[in-house]
PDB file of N, CA and C in Angstrom:
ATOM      1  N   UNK A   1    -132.240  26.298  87.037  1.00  0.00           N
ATOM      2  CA  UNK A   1    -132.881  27.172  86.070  1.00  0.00           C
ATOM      3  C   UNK A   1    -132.835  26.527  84.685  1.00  0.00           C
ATOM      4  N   UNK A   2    -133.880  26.747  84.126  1.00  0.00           N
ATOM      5  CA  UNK A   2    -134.461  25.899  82.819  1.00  0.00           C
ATOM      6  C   UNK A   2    -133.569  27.002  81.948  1.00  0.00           C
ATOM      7  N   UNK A   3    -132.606  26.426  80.522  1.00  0.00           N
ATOM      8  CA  UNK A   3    -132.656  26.813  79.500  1.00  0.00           C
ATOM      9  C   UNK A   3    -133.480  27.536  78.522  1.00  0.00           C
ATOM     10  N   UNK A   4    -133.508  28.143  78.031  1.00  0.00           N
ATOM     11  CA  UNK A   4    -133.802  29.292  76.921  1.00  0.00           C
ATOM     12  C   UNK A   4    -133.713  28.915  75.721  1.00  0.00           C
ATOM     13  N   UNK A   5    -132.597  27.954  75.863  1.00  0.00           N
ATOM     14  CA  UNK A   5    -131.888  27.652  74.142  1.00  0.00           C
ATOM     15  C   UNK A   5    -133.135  26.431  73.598  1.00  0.00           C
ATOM     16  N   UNK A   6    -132.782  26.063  72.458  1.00  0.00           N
ATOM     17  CA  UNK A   6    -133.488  24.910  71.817  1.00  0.00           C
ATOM     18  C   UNK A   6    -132.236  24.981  70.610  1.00  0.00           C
ATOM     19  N   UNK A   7    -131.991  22.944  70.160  1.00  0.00           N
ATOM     20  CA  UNK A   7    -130.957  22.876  69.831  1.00  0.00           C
ATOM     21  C   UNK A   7    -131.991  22.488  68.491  1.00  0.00           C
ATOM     22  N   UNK A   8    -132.000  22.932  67.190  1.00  0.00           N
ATOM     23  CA  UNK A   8    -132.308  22.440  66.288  1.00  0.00           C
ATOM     24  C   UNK A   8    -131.160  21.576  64.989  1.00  0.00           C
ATOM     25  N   UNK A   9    -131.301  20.118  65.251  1.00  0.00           N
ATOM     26  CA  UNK A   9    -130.410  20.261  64.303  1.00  0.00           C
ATOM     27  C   UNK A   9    -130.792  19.266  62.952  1.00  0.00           C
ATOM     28  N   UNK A  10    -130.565  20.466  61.991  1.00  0.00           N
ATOM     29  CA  UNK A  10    -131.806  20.062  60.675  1.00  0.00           C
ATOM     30  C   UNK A  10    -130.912  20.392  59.463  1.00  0.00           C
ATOM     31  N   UNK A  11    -130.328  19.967  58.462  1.00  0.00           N
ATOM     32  CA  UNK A  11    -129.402  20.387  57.688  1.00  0.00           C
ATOM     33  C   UNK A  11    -130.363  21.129  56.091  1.00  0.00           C
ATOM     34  N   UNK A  12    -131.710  20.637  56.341  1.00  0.00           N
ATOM     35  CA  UNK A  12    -132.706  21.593  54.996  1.00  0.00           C
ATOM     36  C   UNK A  12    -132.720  22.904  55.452  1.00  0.00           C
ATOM     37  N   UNK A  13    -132.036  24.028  54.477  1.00  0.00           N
ATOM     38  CA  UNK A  13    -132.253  25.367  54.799  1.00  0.00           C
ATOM     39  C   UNK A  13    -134.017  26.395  54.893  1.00  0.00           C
ATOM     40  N   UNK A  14    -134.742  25.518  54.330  1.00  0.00           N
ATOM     41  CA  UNK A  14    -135.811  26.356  54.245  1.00  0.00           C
ATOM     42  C   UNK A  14    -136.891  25.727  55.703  1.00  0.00           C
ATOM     43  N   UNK A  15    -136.219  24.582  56.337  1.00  0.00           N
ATOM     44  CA  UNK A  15    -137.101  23.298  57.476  1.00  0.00           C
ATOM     45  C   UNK A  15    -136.192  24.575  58.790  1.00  0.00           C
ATOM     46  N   UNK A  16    -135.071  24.674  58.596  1.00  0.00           N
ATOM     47  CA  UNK A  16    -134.214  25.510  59.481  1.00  0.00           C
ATOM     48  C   UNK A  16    -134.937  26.931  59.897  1.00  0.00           C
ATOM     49  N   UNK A  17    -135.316  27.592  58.792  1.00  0.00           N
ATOM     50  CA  UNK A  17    -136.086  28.812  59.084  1.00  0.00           C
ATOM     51  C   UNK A  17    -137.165  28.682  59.654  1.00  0.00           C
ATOM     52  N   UNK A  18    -137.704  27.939  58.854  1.00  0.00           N
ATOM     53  CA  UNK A  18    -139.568  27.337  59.710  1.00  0.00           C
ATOM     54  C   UNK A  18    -139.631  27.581  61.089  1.00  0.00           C
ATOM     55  N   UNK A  19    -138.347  26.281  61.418  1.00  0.00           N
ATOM     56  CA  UNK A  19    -138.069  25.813  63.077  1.00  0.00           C
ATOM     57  C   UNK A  19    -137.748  27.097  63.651  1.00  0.00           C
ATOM     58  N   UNK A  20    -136.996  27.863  63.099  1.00  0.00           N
ATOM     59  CA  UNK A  20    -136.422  29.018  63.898  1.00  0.00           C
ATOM     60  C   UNK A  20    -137.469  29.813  64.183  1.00  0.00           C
ATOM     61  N   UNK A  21    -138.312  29.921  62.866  1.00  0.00           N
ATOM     62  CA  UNK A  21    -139.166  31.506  63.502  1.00  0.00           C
ATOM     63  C   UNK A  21    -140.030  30.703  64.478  1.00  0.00           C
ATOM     64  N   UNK A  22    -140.658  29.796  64.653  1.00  0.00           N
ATOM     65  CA  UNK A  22    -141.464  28.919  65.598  1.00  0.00           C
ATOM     66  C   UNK A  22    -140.937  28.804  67.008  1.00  0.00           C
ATOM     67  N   UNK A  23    -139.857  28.613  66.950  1.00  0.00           N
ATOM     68  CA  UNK A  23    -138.966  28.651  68.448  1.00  0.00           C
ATOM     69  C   UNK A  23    -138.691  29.807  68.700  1.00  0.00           C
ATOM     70  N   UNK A  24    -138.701  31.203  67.923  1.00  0.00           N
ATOM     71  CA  UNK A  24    -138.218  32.231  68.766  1.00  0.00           C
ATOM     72  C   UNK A  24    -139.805  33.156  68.690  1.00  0.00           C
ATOM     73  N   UNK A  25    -140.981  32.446  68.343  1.00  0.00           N
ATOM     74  CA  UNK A  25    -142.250  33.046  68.611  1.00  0.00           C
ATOM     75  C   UNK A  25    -142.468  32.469  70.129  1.00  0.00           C
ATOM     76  N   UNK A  26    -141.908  31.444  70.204  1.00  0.00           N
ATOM     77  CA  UNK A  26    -142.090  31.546  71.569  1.00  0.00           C
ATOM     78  C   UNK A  26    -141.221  31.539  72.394  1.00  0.00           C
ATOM     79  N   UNK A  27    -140.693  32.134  72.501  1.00  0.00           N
ATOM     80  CA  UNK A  27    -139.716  33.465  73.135  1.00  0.00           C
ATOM     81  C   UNK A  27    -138.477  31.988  73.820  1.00  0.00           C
ATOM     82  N   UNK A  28    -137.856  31.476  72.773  1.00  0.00           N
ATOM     83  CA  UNK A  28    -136.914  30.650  73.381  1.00  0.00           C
ATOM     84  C   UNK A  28    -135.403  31.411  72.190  1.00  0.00           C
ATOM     85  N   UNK A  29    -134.611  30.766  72.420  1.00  0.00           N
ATOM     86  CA  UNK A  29    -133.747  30.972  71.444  1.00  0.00           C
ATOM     87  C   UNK A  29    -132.971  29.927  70.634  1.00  0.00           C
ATOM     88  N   UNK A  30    -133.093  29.565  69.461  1.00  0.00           N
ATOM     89  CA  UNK A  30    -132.845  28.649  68.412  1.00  0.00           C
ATOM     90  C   UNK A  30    -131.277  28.840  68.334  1.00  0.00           C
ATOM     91  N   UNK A  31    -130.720  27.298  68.827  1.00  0.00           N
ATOM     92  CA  UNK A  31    -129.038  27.370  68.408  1.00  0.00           C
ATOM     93  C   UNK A  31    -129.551  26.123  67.390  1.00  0.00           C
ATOM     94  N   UNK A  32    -128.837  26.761  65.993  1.00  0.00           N
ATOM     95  CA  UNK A  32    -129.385  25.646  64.484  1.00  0.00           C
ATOM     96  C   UNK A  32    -127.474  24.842  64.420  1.00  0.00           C
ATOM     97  N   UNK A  33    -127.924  23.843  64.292  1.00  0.00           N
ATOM     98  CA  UNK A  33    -126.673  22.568  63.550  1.00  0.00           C
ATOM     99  C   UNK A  33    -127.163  22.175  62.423  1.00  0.00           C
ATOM    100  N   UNK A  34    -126.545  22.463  61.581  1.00  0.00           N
ATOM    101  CA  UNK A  34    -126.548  22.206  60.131  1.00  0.00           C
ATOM    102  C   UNK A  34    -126.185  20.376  59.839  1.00  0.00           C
ATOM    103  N   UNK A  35    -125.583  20.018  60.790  1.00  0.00           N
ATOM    104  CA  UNK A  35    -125.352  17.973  60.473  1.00  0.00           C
ATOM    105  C   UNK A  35    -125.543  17.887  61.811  1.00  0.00           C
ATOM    106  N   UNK A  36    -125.257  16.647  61.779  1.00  0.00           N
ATOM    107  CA  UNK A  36    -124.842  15.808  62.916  1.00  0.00           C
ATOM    108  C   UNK A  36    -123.738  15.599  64.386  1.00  0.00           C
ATOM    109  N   UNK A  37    -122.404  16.150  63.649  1.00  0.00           N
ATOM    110  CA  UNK A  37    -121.460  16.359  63.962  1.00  0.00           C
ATOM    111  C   UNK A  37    -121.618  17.820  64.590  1.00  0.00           C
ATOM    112  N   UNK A  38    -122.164  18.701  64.033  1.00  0.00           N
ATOM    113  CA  UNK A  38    -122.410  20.174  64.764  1.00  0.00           C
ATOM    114  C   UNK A  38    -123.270  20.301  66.047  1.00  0.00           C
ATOM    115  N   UNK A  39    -124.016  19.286  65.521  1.00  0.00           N
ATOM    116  CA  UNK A  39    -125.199  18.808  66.399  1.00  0.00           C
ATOM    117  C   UNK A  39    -125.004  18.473  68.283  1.00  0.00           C
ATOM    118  N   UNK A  40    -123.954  17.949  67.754  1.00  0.00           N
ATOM    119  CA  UNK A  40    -123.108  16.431  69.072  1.00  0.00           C
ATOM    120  C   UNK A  40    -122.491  17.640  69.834  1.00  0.00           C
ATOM    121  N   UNK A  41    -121.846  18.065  68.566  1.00  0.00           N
ATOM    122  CA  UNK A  41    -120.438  18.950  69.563  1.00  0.00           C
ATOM    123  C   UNK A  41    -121.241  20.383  70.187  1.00  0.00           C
ATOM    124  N   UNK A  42    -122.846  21.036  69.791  1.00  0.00           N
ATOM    125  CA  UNK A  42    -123.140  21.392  70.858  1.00  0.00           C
ATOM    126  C   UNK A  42    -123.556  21.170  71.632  1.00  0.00           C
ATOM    127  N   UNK A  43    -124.392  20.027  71.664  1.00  0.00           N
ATOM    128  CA  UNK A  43    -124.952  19.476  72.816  1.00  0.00           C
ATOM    129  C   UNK A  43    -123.926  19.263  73.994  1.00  0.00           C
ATOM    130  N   UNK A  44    -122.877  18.901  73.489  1.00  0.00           N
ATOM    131  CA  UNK A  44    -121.749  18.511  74.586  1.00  0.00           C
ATOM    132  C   UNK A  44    -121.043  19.396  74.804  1.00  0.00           C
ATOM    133  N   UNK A  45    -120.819  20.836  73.609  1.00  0.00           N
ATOM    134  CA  UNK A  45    -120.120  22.038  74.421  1.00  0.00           C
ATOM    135  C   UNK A  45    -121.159  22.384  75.715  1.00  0.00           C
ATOM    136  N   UNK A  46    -122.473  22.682  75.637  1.00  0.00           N
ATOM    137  CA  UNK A  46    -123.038  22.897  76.600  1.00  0.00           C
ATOM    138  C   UNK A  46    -123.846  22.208  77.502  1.00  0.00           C
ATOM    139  N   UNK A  47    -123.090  20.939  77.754  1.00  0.00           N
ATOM    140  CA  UNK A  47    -123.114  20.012  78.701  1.00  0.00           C
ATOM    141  C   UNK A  47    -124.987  19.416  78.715  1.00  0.00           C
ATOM    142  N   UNK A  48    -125.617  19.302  77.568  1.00  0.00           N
ATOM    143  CA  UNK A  48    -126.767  19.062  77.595  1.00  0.00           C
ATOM    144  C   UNK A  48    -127.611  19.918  77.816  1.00  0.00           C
ATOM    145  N   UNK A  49    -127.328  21.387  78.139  1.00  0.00           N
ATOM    146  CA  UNK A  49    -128.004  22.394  78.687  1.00  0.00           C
ATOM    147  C   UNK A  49    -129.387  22.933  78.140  1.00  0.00           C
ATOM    148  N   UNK A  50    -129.936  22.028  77.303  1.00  0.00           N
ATOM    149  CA  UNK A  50    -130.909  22.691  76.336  1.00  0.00           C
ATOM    150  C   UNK A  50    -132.506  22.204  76.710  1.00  0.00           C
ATOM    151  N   UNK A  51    -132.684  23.202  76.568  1.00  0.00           N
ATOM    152  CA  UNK A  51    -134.525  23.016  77.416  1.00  0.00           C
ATOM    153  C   UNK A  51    -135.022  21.344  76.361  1.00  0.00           C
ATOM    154  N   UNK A  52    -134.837  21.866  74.891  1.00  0.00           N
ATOM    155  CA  UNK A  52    -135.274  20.677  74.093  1.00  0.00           C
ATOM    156  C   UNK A  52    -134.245  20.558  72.839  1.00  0.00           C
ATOM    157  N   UNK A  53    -134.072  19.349  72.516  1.00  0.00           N
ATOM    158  CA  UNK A  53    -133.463  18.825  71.172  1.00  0.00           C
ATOM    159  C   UNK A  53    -134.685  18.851  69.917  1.00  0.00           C
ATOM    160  N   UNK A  54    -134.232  19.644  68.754  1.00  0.00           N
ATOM    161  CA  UNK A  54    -135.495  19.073  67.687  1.00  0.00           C
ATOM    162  C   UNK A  54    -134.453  18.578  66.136  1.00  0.00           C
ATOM    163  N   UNK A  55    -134.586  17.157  66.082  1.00  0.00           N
ATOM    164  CA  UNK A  55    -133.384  16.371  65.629  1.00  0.00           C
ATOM    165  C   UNK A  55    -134.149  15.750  64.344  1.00  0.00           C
ATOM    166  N   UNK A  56    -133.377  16.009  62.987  1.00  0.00           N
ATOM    167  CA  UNK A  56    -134.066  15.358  61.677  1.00  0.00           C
ATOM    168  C   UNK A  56    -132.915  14.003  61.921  1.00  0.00           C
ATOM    169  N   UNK A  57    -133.769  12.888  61.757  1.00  0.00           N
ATOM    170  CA  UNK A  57    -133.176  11.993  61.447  1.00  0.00           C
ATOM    171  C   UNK A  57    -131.929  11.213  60.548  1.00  0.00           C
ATOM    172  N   UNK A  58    -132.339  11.961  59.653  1.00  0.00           N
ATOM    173  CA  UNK A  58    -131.389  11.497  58.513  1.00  0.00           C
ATOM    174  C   UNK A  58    -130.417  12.917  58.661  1.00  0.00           C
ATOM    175  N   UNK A  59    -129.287  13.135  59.006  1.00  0.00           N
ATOM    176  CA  UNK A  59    -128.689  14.356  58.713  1.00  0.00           C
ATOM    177  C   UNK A  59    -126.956  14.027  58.306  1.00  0.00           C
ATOM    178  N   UNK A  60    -126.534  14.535  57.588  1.00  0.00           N
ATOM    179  CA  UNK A  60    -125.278  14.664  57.037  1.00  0.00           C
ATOM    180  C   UNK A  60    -124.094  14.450  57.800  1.00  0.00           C
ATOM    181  N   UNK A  61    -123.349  13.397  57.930  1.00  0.00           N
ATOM    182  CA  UNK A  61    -122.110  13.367  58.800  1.00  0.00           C
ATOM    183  C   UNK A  61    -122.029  12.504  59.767  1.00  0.00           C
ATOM    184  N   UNK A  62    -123.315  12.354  60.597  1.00  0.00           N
ATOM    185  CA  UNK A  62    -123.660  11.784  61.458  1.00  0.00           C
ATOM    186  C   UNK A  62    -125.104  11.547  61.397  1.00  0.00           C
ATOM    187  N   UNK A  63    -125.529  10.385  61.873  1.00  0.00           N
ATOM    188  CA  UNK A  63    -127.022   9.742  61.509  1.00  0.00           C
ATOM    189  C   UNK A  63    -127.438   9.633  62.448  1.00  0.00           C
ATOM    190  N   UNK A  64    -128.670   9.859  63.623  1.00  0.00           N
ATOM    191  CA  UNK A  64    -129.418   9.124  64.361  1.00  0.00           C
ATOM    192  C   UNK A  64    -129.731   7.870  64.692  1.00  0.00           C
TER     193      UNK A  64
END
């Protein structure tokens, strides 16, 4: 069974909202990481479980 979640991880607060209302118009649910490091450690709390990654390049802590 396919995931629900979508992992956004974008540390601009106003790029964060955008992404969010866009991902939950279509009926998924937005888990937001503010860096890099937040980023990692959910992907790996939930063992990769995420339908899609949407990843800013340059982000705080940890870099792409």
């Amino acid at each position: 069974m396919q995931s629900s979640q979508i992992l956004i991880a974008e540390d601009d607060a106003f790029s964060q909202m955008a992404v969010k209302m866009i991902v939950t118009s279509l009926k998924r649910e937005p888990v937001i990481a503010p860096d890099g490091e937040a980023a990692l450690k959910a992907y790996r709390d939930k063992q990769g479980g995420f339908s899609f990654v949407l990843m800013d390049l340059h982000m705080p802590k940890l870099n792409a």
